[in-house]
N, C-alpha and C. Protein backbone atom coordinates (compact mmCIF):
# COMPACT_ATOMS: atom_id res chain seq x y z
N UNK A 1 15.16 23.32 -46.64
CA UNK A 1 15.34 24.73 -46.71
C UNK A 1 15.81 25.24 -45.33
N UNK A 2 16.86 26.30 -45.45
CA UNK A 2 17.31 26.33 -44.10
C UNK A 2 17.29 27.75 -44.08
N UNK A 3 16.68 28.11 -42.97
CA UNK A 3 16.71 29.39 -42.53
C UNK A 3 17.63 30.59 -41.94
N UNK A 4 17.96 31.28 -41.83
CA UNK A 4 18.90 32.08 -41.58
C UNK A 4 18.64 32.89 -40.08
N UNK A 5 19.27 32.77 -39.24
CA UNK A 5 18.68 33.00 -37.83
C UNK A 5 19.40 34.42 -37.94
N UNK A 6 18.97 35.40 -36.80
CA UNK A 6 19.51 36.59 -36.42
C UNK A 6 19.94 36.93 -35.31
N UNK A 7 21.10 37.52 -35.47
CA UNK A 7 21.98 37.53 -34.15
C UNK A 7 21.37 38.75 -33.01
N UNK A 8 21.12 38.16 -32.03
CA UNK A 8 20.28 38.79 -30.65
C UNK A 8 20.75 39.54 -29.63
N UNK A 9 22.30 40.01 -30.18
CA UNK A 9 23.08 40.99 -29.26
C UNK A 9 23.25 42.27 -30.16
N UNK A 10 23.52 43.01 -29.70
CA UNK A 10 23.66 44.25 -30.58
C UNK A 10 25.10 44.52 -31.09
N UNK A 11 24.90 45.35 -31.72
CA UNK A 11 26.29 45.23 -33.05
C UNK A 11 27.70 45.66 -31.59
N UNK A 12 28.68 45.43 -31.73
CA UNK A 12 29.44 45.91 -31.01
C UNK A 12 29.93 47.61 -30.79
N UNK A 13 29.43 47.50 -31.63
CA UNK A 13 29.88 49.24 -31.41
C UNK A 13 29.12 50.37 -30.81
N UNK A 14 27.75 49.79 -30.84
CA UNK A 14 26.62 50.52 -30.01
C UNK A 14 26.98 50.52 -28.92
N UNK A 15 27.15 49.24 -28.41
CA UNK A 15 27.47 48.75 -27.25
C UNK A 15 28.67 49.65 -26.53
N UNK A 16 29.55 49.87 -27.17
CA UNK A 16 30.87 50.85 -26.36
C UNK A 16 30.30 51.94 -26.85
N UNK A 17 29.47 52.52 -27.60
CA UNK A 17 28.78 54.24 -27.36
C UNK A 17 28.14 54.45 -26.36
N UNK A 18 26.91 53.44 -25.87
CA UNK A 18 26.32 53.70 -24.83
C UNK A 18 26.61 53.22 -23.37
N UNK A 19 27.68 52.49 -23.17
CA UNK A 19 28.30 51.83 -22.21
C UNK A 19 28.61 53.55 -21.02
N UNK A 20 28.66 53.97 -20.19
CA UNK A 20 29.11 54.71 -19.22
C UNK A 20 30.68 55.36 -19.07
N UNK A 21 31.48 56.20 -19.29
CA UNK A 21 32.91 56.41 -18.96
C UNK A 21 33.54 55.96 -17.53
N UNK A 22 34.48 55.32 -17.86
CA UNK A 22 34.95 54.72 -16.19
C UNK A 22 36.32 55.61 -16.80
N UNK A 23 36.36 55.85 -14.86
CA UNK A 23 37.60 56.76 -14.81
C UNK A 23 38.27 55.96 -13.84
N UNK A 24 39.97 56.07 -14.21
CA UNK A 24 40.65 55.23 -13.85
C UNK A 24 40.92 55.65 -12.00
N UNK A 25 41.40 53.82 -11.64
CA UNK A 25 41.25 54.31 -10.13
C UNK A 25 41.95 55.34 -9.47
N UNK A 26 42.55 55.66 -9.76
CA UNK A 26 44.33 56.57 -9.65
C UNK A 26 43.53 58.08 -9.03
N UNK A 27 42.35 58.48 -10.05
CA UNK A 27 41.73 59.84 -10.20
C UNK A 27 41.00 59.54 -8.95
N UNK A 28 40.85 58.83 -8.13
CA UNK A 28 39.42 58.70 -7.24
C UNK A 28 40.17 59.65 -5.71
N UNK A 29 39.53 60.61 -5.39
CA UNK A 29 40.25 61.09 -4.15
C UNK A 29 39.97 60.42 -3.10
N UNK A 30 40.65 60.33 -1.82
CA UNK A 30 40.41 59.64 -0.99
C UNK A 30 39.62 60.17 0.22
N UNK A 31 38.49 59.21 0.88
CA UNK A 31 38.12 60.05 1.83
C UNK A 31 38.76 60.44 3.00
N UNK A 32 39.18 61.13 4.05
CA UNK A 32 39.58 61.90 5.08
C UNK A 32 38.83 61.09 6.47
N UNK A 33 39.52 61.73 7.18
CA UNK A 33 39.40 61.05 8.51
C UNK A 33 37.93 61.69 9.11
N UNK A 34 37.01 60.40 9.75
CA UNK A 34 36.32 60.91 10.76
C UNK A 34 35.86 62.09 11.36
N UNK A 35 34.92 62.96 11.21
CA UNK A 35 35.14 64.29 11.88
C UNK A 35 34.44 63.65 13.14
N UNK A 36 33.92 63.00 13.56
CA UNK A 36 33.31 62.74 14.79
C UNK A 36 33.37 61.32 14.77
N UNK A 37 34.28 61.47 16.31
CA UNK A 37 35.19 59.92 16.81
C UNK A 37 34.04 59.58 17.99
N UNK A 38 33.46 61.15 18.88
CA UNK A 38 32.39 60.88 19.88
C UNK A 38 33.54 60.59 21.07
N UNK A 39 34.51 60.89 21.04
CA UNK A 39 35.82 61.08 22.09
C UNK A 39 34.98 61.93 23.26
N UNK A 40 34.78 63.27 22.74
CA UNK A 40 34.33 64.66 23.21
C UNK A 40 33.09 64.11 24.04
N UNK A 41 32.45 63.18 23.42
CA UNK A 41 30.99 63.10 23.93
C UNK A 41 31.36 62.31 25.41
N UNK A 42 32.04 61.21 24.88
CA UNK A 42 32.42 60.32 26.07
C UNK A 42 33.25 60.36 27.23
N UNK A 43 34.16 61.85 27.18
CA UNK A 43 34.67 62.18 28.01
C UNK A 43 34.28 63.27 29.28
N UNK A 44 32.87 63.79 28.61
CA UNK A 44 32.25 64.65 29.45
C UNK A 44 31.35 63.93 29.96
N UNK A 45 30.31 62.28 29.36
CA UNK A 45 29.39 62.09 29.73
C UNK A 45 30.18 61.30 31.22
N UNK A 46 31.50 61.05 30.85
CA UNK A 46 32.51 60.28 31.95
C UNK A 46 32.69 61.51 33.43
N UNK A 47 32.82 62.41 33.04
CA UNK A 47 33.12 63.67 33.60
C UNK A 47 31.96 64.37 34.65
N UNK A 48 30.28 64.33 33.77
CA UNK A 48 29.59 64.30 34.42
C UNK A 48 29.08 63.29 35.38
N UNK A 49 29.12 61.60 34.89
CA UNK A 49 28.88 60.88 35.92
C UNK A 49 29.56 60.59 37.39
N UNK A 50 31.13 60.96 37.20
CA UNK A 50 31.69 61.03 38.32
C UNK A 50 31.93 62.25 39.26
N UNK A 51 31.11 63.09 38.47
CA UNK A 51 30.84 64.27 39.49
C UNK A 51 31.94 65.07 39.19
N UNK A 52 33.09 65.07 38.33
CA UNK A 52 34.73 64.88 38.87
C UNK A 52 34.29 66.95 38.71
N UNK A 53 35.31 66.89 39.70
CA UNK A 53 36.10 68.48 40.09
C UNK A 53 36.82 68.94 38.77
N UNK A 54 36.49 70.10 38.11
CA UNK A 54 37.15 70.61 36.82
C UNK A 54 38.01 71.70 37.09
N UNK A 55 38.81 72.31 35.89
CA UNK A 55 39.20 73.49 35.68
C UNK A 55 39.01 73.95 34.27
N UNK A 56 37.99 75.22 34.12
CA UNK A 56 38.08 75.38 32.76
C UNK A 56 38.92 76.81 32.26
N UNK A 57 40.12 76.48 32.04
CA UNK A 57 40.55 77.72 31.03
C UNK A 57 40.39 78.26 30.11
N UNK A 58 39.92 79.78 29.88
CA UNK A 58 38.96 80.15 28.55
C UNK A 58 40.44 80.79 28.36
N UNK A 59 40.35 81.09 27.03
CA UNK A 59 40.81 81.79 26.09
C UNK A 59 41.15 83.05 26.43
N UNK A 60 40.30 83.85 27.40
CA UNK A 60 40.49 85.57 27.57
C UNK A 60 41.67 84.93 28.63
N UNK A 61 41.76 84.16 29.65
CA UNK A 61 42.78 83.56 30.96
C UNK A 61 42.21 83.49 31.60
N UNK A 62 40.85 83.65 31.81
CA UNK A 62 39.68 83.46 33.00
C UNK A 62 39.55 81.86 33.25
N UNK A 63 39.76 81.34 34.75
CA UNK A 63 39.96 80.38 34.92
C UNK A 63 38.58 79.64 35.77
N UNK A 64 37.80 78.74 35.28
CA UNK A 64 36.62 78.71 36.10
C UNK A 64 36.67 77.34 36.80
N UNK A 65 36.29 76.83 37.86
CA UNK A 65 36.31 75.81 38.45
C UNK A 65 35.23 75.11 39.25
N UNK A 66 34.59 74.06 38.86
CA UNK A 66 33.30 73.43 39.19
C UNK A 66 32.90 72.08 38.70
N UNK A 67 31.76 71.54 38.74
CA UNK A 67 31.47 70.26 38.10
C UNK A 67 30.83 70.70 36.42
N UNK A 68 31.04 69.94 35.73
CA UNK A 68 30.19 69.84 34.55
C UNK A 68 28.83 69.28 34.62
N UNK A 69 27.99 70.26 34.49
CA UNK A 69 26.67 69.08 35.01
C UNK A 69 25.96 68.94 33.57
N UNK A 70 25.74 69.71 32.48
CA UNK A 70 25.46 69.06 31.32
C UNK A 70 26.37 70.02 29.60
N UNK A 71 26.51 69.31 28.65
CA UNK A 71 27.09 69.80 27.34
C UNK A 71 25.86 69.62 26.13
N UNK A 72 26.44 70.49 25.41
CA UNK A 72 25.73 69.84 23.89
C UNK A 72 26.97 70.43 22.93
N UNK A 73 26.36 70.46 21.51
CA UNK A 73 27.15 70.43 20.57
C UNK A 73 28.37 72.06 20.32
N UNK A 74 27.83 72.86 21.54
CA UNK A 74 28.27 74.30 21.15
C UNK A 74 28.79 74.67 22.81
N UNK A 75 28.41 74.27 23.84
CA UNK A 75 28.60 74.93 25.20
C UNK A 75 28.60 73.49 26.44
N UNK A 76 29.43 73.94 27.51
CA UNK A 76 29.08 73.09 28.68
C UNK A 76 28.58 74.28 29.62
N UNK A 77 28.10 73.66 30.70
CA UNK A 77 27.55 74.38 31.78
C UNK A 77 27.69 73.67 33.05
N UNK A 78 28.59 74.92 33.61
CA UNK A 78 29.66 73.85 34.79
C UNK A 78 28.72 74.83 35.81
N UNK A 79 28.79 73.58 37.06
CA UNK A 79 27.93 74.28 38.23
C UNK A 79 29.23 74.56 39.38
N UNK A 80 29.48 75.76 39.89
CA UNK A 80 30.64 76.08 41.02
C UNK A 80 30.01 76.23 42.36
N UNK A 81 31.29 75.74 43.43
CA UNK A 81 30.82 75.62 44.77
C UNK A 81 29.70 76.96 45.35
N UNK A 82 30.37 77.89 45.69
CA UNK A 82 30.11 79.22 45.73
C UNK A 82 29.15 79.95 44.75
N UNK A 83 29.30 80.33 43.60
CA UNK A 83 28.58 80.58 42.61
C UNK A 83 27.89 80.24 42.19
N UNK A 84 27.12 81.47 41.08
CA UNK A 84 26.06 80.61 40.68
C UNK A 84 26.57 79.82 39.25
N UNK A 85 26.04 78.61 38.85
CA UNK A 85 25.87 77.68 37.39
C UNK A 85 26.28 78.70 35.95
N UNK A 86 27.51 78.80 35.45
CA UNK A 86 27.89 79.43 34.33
C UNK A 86 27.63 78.29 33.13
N UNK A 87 27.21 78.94 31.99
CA UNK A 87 27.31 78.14 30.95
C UNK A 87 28.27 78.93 29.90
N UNK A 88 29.49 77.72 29.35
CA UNK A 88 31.23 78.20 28.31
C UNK A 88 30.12 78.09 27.38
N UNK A 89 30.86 78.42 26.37
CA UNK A 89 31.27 77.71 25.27
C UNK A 89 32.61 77.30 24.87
N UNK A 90 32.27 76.19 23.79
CA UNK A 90 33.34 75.58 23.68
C UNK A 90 34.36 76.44 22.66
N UNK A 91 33.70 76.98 21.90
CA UNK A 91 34.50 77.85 21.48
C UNK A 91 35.52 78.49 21.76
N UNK A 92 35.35 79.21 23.62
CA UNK A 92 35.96 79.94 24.10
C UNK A 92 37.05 78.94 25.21
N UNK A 93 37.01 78.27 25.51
CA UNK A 93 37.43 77.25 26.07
C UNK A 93 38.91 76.66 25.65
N UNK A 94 39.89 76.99 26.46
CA UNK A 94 41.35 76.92 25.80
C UNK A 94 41.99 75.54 26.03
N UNK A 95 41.36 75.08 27.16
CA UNK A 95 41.89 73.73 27.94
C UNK A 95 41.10 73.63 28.93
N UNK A 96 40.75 71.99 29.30
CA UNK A 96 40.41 71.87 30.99
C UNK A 96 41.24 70.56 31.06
N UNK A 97 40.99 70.58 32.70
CA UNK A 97 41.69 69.11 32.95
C UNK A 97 41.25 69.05 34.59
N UNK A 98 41.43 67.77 35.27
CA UNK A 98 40.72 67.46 36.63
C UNK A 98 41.39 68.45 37.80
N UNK A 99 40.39 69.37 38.83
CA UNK A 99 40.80 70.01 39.43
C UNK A 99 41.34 68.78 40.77
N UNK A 100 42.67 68.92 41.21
CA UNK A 100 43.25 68.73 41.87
C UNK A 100 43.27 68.48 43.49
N UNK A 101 42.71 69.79 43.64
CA UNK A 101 42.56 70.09 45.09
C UNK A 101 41.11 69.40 45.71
């Protein structure tokens, strides 16, 4: 007498109802560049260790000139010969580059 065994996978069609929707690769947007390379970070922490002589041009044309002695994510705070320690922001900040003289 021979028995009749039963099949232990599920019917096929269940199987593609409850399976997940895949969306084709084409639709996938791509991600975008880096917002933080840490350029910014490494060029001031460079800036402060060598002491180096600045120029900071703000935005109104006010031109300030001194060392950078520390930054964070919103402002630097440059210390000048004469004067007293101003703290920018970067916001306002149009350009700097190594003072010269």
């Amino acid at each position: 007498m021979e028995m009749m065994r039963k099949t232990l996978r599920p019917p096929l069609k269940r199987t593609v109802e409850s399976a997940p929707e895949r969306k084709p690769q084409g639709d996938k947007p791509k991600a975008g560049p880096n917002e933080h390379t840490n350029a910014e970070n490494f060029y001031y922490a460079k800036q402060i260790q060598q002491k180096t002589p600045m120029v900071v041009l703000l935005k109104g044309g006010e031109e300030i000139r001194g060392r950078i002695e520390w930054y964070d994510k919103y402002a630097i705070r440059v210390a000048r010969e004469e004067e007293p320690a101003v703290m920018v922001y970067k916001a306002g900040i149009r350009m700097m580059y190594k003072d010269e003289k």
